[in-house]
Protein backbone atom coordinates (compact mmCIF):
# COMPACT_ATOMS: atom_id res chain seq x y z
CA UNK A 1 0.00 0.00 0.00
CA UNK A 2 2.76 2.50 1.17
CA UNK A 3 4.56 1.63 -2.31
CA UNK A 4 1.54 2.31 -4.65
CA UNK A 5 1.22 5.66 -2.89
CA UNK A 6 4.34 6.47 -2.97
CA UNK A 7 4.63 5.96 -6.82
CA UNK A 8 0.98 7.40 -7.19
CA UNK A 9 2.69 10.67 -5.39
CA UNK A 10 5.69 10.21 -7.36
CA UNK A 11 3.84 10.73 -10.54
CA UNK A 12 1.73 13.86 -9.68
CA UNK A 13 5.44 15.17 -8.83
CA UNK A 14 6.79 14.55 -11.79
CA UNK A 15 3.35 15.93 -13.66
CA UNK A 16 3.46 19.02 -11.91
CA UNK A 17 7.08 19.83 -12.87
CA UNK A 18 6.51 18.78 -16.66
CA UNK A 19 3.66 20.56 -17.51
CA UNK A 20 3.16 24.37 -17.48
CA UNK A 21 0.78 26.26 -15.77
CA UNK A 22 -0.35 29.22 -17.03
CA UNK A 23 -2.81 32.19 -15.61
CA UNK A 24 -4.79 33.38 -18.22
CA UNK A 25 -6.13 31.25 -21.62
CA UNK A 26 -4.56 33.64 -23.33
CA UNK A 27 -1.00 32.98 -22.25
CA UNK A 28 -1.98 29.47 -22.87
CA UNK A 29 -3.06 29.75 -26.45
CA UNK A 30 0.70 31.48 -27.06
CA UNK A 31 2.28 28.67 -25.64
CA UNK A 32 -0.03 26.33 -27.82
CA UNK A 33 0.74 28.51 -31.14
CA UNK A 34 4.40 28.31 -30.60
CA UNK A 35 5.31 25.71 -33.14
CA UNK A 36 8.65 24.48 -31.03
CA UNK A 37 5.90 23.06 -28.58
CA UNK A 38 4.53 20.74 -30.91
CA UNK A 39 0.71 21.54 -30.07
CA UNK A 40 0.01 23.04 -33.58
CA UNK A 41 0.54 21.18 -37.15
CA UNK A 42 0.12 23.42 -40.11
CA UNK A 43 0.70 22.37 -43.98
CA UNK A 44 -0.50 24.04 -47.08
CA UNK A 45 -1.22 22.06 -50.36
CA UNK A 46 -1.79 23.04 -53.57
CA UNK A 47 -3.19 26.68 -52.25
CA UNK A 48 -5.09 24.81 -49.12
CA UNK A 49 -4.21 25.68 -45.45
CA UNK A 50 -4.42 23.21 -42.72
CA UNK A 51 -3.44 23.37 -39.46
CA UNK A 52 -4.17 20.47 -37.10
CA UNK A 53 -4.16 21.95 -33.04
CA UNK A 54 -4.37 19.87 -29.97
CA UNK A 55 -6.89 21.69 -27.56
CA UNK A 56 -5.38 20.54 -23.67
CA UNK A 57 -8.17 19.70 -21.05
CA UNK A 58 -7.79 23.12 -19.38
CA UNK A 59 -8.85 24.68 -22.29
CA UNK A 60 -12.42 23.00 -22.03
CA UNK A 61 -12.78 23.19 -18.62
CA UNK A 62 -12.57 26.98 -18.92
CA UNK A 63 -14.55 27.29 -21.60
CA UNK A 64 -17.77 25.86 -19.37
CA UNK A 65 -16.84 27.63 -16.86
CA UNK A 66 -17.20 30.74 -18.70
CA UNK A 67 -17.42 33.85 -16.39
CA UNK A 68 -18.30 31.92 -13.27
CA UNK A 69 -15.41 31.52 -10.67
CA UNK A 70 -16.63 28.48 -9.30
CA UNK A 71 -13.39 26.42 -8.91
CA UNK A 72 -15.04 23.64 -6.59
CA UNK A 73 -15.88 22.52 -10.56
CA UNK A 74 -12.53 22.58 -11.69
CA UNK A 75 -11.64 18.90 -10.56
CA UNK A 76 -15.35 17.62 -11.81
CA UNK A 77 -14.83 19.04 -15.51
CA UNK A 78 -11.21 18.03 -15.32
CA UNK A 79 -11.85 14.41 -15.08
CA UNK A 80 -15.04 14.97 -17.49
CA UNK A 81 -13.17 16.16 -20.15
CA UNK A 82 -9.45 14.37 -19.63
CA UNK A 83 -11.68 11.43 -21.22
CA UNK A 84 -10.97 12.61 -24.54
CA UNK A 85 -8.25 14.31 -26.84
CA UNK A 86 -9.66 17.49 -28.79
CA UNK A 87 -8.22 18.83 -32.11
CA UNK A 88 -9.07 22.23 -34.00
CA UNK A 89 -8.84 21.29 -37.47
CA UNK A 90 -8.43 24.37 -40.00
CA UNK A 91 -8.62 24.42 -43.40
CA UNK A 92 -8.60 27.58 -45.99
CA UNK A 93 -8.12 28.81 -49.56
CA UNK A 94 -7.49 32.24 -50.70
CA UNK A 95 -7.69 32.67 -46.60
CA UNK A 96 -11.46 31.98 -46.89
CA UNK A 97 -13.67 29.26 -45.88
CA UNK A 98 -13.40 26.07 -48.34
CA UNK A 99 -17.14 26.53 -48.96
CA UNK A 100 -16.24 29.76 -50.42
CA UNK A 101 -14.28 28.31 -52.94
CA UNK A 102 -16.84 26.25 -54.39
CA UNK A 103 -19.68 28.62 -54.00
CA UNK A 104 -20.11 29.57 -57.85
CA UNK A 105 -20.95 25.48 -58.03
CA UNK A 106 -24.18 24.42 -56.78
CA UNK A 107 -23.47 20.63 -56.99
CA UNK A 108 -20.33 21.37 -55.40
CA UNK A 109 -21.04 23.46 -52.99
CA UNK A 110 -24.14 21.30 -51.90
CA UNK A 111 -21.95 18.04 -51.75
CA UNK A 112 -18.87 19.53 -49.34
CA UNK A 113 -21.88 21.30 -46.93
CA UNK A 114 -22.75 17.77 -46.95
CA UNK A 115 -19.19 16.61 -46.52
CA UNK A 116 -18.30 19.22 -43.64
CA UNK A 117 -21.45 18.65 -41.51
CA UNK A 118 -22.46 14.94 -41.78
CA UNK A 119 -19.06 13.39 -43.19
CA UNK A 120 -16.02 13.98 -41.66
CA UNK A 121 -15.53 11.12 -39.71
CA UNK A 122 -15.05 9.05 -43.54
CA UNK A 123 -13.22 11.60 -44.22
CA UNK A 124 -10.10 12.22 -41.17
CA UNK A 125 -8.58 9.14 -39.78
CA UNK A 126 -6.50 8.97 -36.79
CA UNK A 127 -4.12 5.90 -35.71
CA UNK A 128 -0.88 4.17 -34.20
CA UNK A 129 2.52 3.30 -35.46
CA UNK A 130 0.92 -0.33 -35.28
CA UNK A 131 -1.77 0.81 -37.28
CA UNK A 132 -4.90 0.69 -34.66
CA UNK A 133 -7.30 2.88 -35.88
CA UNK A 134 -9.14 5.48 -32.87
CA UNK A 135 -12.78 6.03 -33.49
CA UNK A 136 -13.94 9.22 -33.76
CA UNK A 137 -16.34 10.06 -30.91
CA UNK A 138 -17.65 12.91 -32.01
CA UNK A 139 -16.84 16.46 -34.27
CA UNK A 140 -18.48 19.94 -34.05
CA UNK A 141 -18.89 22.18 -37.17
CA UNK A 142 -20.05 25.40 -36.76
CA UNK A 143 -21.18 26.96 -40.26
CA UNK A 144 -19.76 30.59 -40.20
CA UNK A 145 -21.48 31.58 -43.75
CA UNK A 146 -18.33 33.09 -44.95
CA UNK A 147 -17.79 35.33 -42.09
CA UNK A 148 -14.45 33.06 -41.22
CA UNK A 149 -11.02 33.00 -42.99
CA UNK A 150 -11.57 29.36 -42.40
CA UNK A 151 -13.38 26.34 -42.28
CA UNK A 152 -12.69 25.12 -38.28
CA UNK A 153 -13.90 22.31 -36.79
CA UNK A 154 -13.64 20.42 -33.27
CA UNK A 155 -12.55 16.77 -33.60
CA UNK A 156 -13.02 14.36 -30.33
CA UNK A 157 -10.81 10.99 -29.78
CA UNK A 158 -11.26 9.48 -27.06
CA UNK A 159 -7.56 8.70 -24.57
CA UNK A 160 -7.11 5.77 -25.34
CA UNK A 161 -4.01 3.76 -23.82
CA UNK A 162 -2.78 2.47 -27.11
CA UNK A 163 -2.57 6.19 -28.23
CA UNK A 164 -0.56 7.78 -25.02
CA UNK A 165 1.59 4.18 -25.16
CA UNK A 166 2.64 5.45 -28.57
CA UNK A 167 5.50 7.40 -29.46
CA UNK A 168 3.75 8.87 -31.46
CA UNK A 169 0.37 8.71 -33.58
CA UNK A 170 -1.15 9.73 -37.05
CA UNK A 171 -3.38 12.16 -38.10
CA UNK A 172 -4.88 12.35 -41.95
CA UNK A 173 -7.39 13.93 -43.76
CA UNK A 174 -8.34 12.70 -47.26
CA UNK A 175 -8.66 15.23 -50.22
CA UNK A 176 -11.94 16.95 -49.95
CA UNK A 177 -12.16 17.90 -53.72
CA UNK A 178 -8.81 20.45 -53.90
CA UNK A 179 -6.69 17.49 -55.30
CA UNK A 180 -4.54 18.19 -52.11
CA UNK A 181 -3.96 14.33 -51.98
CA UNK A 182 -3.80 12.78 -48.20
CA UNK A 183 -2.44 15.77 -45.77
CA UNK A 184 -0.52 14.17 -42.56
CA UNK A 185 0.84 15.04 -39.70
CA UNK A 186 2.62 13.16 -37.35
CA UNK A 187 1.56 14.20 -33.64
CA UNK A 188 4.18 13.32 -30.50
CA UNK A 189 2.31 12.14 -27.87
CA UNK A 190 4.08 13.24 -25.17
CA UNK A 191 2.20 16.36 -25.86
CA UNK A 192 -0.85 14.61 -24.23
CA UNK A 193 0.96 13.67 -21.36
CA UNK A 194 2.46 17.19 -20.39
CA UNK A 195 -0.10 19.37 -21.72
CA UNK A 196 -0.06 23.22 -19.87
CA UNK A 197 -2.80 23.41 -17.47
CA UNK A 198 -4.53 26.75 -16.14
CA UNK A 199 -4.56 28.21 -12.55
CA UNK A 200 -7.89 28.53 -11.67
CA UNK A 201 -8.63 30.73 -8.83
């Protein structure tokens, strides 16, 4: 017993000291946007601009808490949201929308709407070095109406084991009509592991 909690202790040590903390979401989101941190992923293909961001926990569990100080839910949302791993998933031509793009075709347009609200999980496929496929749980995508530089989306994995026991794991998303080809990117994971947290006070 003395030995599990002494390892259990161990580890919450060694989490504190690895991750940052940060005091505003702000500060946060710089640290994220810092490419040397490995949070955000950005290619551009034939004219199209993706960037691929891991959203920590801390992030979500600020975002419900909105303007309410109420930090007795700070452990509660925590562990809701820990559950999963998020991703912001940009895309952009011309630094517009994608639907913009395509908006002079009415067959085309009609079939990426289609695409971008219903069809993304067919379309963005996440896995392992050994080639285990995660499920998506679940993907948000708010329609902006061209009032966005970009077509952003919420993607939701869920934490698995096999993912954090990875070095590293895979992120793709198939062409979506702008003969981009596959886009990659290949995402450490020890970015899951250490991810800054916020002080909530």
């Amino acid at each position: 017993m003395k030995k599990t909690i002494l390892i259990l202790i161990g580890f919450l040590l060694l989490t504190a000291c690895s991750s940052k903390n940060f005091d505003t979401t702000e500060a946060l989101w710089e640290y994220i946007k810092a490419p040397e941190n490995e949070y955000i992923h950005a290619k551009t293909i034939n004219g199209v601009a993706f960037s691929l961001v891991y959203k920590p926990t801390d992030l979500l569990v600020a975002q419900e808490l909105g303007n309410t100080k109420n930090t007795s839910l700070v452990d509660s949302l925590r562990n809701k949201y820990s559950q999963y791993l998020y991703f912001n998933l940009s895309m952009s031509k011309n630094n517009q929308e994608l639907l913009s793009n395509v908006a002079g075709d009415k067959q085309q347009f009609g079939a990426m709407v289609n695409q971008l609200a219903f069809g993304m999980e067919q379309k963005a496929h996440f896995y392992t070095p050994k080639k285990d496929t995660i499920t998506m749980a679940d993907y948000i995508y708010p329609r902006m109406y061209g009032m966005s530089g970009a077509t952003t989306m919420l993607l939701v994995y869920p934490r698995e084991k096999k993912v954090t026991n990875a070095e590293y794991v895979t992120f793709t998303i198939e062409d979506l009509g702008f003969y981009t080809g596959e886009v990659k990117f290949k995402i450490p994971t020890n970015i899951f592991e250490n991810e800054p947290m916020l002080r909530f006070k």
